[in-house]
C-alpha atoms as a PDB file:
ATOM      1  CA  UNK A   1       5.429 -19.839  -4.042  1.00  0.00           C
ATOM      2  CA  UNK A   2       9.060 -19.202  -3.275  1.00  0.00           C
ATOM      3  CA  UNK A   3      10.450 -15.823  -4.422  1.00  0.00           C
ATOM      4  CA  UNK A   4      14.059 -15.969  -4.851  1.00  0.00           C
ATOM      5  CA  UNK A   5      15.828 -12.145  -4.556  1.00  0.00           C
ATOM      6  CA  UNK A   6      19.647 -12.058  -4.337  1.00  0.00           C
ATOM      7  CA  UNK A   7      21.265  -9.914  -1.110  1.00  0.00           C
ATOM      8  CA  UNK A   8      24.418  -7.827  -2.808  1.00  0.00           C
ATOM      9  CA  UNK A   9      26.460  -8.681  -0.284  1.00  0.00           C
ATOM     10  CA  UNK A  10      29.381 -10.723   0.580  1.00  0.00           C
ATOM     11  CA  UNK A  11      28.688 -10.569   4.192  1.00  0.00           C
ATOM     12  CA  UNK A  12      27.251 -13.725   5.770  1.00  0.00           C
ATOM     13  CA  UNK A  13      26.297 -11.732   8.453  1.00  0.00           C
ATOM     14  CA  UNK A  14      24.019  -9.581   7.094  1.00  0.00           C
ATOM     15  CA  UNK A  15      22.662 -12.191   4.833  1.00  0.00           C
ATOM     16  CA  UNK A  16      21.520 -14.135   8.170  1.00  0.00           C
ATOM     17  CA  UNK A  17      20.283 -11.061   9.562  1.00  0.00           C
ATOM     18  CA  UNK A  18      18.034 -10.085   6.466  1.00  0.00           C
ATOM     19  CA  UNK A  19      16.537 -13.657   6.126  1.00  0.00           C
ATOM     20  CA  UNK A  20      16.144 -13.660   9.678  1.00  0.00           C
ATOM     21  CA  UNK A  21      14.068  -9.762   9.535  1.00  0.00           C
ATOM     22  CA  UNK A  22      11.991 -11.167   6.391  1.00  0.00           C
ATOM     23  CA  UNK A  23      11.589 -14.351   7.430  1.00  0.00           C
ATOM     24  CA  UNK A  24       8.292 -13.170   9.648  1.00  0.00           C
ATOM     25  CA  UNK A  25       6.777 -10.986   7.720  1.00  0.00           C
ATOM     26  CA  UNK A  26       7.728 -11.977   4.136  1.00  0.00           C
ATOM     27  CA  UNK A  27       7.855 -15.831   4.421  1.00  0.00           C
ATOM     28  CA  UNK A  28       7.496 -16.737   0.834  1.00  0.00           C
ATOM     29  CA  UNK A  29      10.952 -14.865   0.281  1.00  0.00           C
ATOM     30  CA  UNK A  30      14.349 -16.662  -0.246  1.00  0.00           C
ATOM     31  CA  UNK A  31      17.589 -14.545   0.363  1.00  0.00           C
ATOM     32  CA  UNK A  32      20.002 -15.517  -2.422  1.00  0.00           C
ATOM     33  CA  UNK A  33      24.077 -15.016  -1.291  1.00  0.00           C
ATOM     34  CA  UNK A  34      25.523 -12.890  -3.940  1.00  0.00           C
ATOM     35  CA  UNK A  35      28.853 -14.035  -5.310  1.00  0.00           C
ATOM     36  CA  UNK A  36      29.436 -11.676  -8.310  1.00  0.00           C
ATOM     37  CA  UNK A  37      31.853  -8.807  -8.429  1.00  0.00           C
ATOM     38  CA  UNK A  38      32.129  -6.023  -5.734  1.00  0.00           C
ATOM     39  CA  UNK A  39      31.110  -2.735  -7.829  1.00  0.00           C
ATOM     40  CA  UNK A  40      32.793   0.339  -6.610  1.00  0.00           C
ATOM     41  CA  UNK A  41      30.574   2.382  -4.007  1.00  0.00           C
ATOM     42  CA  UNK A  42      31.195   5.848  -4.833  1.00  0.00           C
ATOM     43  CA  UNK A  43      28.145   7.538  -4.160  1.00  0.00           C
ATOM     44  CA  UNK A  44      27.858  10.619  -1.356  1.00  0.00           C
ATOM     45  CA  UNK A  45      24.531   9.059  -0.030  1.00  0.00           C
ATOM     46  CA  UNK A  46      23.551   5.764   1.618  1.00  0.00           C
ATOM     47  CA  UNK A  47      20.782   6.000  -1.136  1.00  0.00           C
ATOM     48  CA  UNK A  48      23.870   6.216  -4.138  1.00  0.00           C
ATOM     49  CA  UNK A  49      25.395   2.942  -2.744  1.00  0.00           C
ATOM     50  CA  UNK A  50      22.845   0.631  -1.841  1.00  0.00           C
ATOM     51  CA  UNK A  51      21.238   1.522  -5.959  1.00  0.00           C
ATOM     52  CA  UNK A  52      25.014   0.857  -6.953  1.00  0.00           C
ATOM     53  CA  UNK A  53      24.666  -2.912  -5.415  1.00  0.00           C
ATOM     54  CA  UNK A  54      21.628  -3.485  -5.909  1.00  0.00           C
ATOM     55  CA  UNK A  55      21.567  -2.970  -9.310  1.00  0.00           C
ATOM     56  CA  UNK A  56      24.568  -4.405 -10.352  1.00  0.00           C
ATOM     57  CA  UNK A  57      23.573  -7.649  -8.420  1.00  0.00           C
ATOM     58  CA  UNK A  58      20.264  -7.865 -10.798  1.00  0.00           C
ATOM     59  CA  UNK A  59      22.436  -6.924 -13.401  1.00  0.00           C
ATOM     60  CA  UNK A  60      24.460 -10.096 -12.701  1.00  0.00           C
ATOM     61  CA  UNK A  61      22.278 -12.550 -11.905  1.00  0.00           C
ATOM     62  CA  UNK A  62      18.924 -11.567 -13.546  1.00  0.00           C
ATOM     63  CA  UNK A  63      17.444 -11.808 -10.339  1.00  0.00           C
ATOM     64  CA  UNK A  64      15.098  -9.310  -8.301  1.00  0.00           C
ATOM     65  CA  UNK A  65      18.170  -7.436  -6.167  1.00  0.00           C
ATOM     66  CA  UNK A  66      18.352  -5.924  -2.500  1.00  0.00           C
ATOM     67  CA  UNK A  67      21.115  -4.050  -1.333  1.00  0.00           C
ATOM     68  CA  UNK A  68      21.966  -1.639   1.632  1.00  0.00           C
ATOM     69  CA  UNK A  69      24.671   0.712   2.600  1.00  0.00           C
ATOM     70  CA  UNK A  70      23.845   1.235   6.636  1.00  0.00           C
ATOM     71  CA  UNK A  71      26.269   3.437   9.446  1.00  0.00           C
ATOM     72  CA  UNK A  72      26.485   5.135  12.261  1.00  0.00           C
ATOM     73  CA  UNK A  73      26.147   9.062  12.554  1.00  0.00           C
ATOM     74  CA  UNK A  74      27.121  10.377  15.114  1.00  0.00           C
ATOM     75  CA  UNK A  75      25.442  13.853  16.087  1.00  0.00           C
ATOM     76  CA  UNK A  76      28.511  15.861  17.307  1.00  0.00           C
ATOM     77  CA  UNK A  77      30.622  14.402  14.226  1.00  0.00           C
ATOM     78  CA  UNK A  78      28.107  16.444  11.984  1.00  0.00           C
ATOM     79  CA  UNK A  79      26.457  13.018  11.068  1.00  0.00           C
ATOM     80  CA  UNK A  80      29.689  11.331  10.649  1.00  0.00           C
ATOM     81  CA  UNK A  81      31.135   8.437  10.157  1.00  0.00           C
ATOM     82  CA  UNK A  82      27.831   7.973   7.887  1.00  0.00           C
ATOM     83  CA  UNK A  83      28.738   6.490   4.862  1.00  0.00           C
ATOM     84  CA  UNK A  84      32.574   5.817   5.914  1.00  0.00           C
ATOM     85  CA  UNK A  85      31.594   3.721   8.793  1.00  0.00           C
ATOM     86  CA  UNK A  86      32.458   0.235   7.025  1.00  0.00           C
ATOM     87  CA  UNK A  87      36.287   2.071   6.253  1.00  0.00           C
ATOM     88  CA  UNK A  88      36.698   4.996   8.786  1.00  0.00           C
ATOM     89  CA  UNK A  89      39.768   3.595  10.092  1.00  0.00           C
ATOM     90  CA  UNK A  90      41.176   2.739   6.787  1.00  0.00           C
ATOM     91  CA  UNK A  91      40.294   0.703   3.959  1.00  0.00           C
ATOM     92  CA  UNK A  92      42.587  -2.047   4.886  1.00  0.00           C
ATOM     93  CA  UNK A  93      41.097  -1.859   8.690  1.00  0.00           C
ATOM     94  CA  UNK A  94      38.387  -3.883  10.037  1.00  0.00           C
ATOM     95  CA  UNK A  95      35.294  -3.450  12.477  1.00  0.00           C
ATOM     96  CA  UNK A  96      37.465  -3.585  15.904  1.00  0.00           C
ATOM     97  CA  UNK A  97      40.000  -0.763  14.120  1.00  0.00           C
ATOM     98  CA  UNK A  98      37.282   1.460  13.240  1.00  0.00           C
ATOM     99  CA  UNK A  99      35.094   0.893  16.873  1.00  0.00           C
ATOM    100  CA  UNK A 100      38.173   1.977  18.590  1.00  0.00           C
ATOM    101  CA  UNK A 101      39.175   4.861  16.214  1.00  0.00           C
ATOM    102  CA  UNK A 102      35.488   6.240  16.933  1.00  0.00           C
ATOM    103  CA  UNK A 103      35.812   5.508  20.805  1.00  0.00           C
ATOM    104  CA  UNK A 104      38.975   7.689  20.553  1.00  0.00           C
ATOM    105  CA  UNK A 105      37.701  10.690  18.732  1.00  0.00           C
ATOM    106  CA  UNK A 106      34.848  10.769  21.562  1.00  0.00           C
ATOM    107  CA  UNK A 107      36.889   9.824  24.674  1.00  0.00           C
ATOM    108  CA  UNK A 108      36.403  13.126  25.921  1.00  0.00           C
ATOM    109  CA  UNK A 109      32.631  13.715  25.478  1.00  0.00           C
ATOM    110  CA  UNK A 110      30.442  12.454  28.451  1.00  0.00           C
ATOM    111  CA  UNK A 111      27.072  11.789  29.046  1.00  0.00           C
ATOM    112  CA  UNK A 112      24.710  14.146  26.896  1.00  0.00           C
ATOM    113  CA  UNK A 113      27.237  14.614  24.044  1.00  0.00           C
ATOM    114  CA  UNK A 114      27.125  11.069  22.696  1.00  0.00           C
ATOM    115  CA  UNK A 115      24.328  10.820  20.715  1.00  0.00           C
ATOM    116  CA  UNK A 116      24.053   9.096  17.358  1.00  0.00           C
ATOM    117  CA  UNK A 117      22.269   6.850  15.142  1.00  0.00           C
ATOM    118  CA  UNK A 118      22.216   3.792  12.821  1.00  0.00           C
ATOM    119  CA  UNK A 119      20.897   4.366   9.154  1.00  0.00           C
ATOM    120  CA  UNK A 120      19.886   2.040   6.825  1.00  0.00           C
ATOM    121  CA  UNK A 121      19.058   2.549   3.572  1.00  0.00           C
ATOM    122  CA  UNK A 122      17.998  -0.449   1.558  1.00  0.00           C
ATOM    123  CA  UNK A 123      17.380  -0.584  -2.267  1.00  0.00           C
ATOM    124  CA  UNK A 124      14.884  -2.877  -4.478  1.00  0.00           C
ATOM    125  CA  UNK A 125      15.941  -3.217  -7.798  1.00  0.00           C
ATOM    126  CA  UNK A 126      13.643  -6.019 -10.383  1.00  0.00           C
ATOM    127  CA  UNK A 127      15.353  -6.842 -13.503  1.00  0.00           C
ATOM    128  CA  UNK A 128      12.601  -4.274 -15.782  1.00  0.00           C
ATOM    129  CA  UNK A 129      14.125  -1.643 -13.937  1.00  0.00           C
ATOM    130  CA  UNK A 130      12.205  -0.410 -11.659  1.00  0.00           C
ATOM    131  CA  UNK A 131      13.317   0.825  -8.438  1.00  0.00           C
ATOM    132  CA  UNK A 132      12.329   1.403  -4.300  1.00  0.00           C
ATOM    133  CA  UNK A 133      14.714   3.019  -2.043  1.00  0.00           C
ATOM    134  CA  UNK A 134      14.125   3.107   1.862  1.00  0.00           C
ATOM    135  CA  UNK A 135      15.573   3.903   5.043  1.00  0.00           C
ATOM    136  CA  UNK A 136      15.408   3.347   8.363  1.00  0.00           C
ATOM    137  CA  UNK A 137      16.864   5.280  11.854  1.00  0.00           C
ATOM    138  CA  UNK A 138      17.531   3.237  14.448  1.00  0.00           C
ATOM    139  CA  UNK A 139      18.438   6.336  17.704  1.00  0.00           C
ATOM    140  CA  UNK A 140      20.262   5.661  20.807  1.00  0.00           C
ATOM    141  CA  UNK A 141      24.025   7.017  22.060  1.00  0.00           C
ATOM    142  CA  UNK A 142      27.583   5.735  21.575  1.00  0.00           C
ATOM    143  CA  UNK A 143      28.774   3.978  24.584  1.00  0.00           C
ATOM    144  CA  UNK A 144      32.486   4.594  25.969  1.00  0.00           C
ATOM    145  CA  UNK A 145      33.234   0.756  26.179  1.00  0.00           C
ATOM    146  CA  UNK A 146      32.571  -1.960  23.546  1.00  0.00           C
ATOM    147  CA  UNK A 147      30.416  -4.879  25.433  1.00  0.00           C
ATOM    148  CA  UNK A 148      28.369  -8.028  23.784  1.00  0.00           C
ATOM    149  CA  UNK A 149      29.181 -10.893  21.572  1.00  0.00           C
ATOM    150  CA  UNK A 150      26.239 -10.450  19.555  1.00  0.00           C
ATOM    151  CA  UNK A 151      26.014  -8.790  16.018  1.00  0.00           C
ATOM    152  CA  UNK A 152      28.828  -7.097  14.144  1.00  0.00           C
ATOM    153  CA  UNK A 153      30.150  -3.797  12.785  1.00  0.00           C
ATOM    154  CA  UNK A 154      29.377  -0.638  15.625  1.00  0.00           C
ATOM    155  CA  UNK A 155      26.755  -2.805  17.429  1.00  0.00           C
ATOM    156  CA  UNK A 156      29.100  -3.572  20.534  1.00  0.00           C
ATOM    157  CA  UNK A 157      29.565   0.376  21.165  1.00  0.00           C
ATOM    158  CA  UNK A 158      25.818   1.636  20.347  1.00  0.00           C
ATOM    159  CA  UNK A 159      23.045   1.875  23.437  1.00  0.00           C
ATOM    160  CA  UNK A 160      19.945   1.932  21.384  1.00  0.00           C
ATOM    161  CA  UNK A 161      17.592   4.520  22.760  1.00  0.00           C
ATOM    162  CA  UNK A 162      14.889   2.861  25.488  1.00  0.00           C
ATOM    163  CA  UNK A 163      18.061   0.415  26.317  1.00  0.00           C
ATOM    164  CA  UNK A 164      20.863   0.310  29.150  1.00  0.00           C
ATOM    165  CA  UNK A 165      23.264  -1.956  26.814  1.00  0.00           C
ATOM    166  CA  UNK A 166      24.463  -2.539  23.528  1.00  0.00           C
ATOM    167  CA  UNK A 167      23.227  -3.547  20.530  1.00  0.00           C
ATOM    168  CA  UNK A 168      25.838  -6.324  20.846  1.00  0.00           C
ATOM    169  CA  UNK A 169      23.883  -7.153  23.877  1.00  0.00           C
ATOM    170  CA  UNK A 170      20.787  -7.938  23.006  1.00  0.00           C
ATOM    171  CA  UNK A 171      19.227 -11.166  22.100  1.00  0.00           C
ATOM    172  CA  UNK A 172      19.496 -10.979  18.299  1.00  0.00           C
ATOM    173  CA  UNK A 173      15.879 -11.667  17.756  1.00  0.00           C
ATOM    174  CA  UNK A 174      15.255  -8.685  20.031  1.00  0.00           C
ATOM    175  CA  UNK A 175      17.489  -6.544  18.060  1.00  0.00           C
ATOM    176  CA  UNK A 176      16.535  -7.655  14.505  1.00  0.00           C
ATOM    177  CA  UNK A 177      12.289  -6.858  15.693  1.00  0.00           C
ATOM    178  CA  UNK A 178      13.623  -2.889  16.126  1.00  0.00           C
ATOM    179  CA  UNK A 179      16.727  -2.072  14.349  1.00  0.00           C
ATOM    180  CA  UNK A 180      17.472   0.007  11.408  1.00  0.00           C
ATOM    181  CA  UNK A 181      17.251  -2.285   8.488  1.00  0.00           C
ATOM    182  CA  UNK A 182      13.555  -3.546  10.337  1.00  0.00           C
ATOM    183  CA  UNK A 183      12.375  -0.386  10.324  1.00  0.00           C
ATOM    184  CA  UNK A 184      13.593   0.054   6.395  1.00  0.00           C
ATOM    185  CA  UNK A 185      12.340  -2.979   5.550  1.00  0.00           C
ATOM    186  CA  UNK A 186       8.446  -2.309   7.482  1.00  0.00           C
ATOM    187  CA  UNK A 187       8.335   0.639   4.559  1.00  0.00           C
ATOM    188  CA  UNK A 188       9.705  -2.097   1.588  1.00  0.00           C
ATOM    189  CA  UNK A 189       7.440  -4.958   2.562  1.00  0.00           C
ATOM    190  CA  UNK A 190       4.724  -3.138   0.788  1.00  0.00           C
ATOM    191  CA  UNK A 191       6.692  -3.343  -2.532  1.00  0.00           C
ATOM    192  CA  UNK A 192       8.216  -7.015  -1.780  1.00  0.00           C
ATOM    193  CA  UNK A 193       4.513  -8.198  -1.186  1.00  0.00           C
ATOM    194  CA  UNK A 194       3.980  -6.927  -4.895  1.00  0.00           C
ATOM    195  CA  UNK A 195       6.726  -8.810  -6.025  1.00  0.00           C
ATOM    196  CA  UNK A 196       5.840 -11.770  -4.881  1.00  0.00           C
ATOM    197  CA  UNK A 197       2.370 -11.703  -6.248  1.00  0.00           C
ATOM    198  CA  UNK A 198       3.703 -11.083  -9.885  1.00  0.00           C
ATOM    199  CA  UNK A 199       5.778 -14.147  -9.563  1.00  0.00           C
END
């Protein structure tokens, strides 16, 4: 039986990318676009903001709800841009702005400085209110060029750890079997297994 859960998202790209990480190992799960209203993301955690979405997706559509607020930290930045990633050039910039603001601010850092990771913290929220939060670290370095036409956001300037290229660079397939939100969602299946046996 088909489990429908909506994605709070507008992002097509991440909706593709979650159906395609579920789609092996949760096959009986249907990723719903969300279309309701953005609520305002003011928590100080990646936890805060992907409970804000989630729950106000269930709230809107009375479906089960998954949300996640995912960055990049970068070690020497003291963990930053973390939860700024999406706006650290601006709120009115977009992913190229904020790659080459981050490029910048480390132009002068070589090899052995660089090192940061992706988070991803994903929520679970079912309309009788109960919740799961997870997250998943995805390690590697910030390159000093952008390279690939794969993926989106900081992939085309991260070197995952074990890799010589981008993130941006590898065959998406590859990259959805190890990144962040796959190794979240290994620690949600558990709870999205449950779901679907209550439906």
């Amino acid at each position: 039986m088909t489990v429908r859960v909506v994605l709070a998202t507008h992002n097509a790209h991440k909706v593709e990318e979650f159906q395609q990480i579920l789609g092996a190992s949760a096959p009986e799960l249907e990723i719903v676009a969300y279309d309701g209203p953005e609520p305002v993301e003011d928590g100080v955690t990646f936890a805060d903001n992907a409970l804000i979405k989630a729950r106000g997706a269930c709230a809107h559509t009375g479906l089960p709800a998954l949300a996640d607020d995912s960055g990049i930290c970068v070690d020497v930045m003291g963990g930053a841009p973390g939860i700024f990633s999406a706006r650290w050039a601006g709120h009115h910039a977009d992913a190229v702005a904020n790659r080459r603001l981050l490029l910048d601010q480390l132009s002068d850092l070589g090899e052995g400085k660089r090192g940061a990771h992706f988070t991803a913290t994903i929520a679970l929220v079912l309309p009788s209110g109960e919740e799961r939060v997870v997250e998943g670290l995805w390690p590697g370095v910030v390159a000093t060029t952008e390279s690939g036409e794969y993926g989106f956001g900081y992939d085309p300037i991260f070197i995952p750890a074990g890799h010589d290229v981008t993130a941006a660079e590898l065959d998406p397939a590859a990259k959805n079997a190890e990144s962040h939100r796959a190794r979240a969602f290994e620690r949600l299946i558990p709870a999205i297994r449950t779901l679907s046996n209550r439906e």
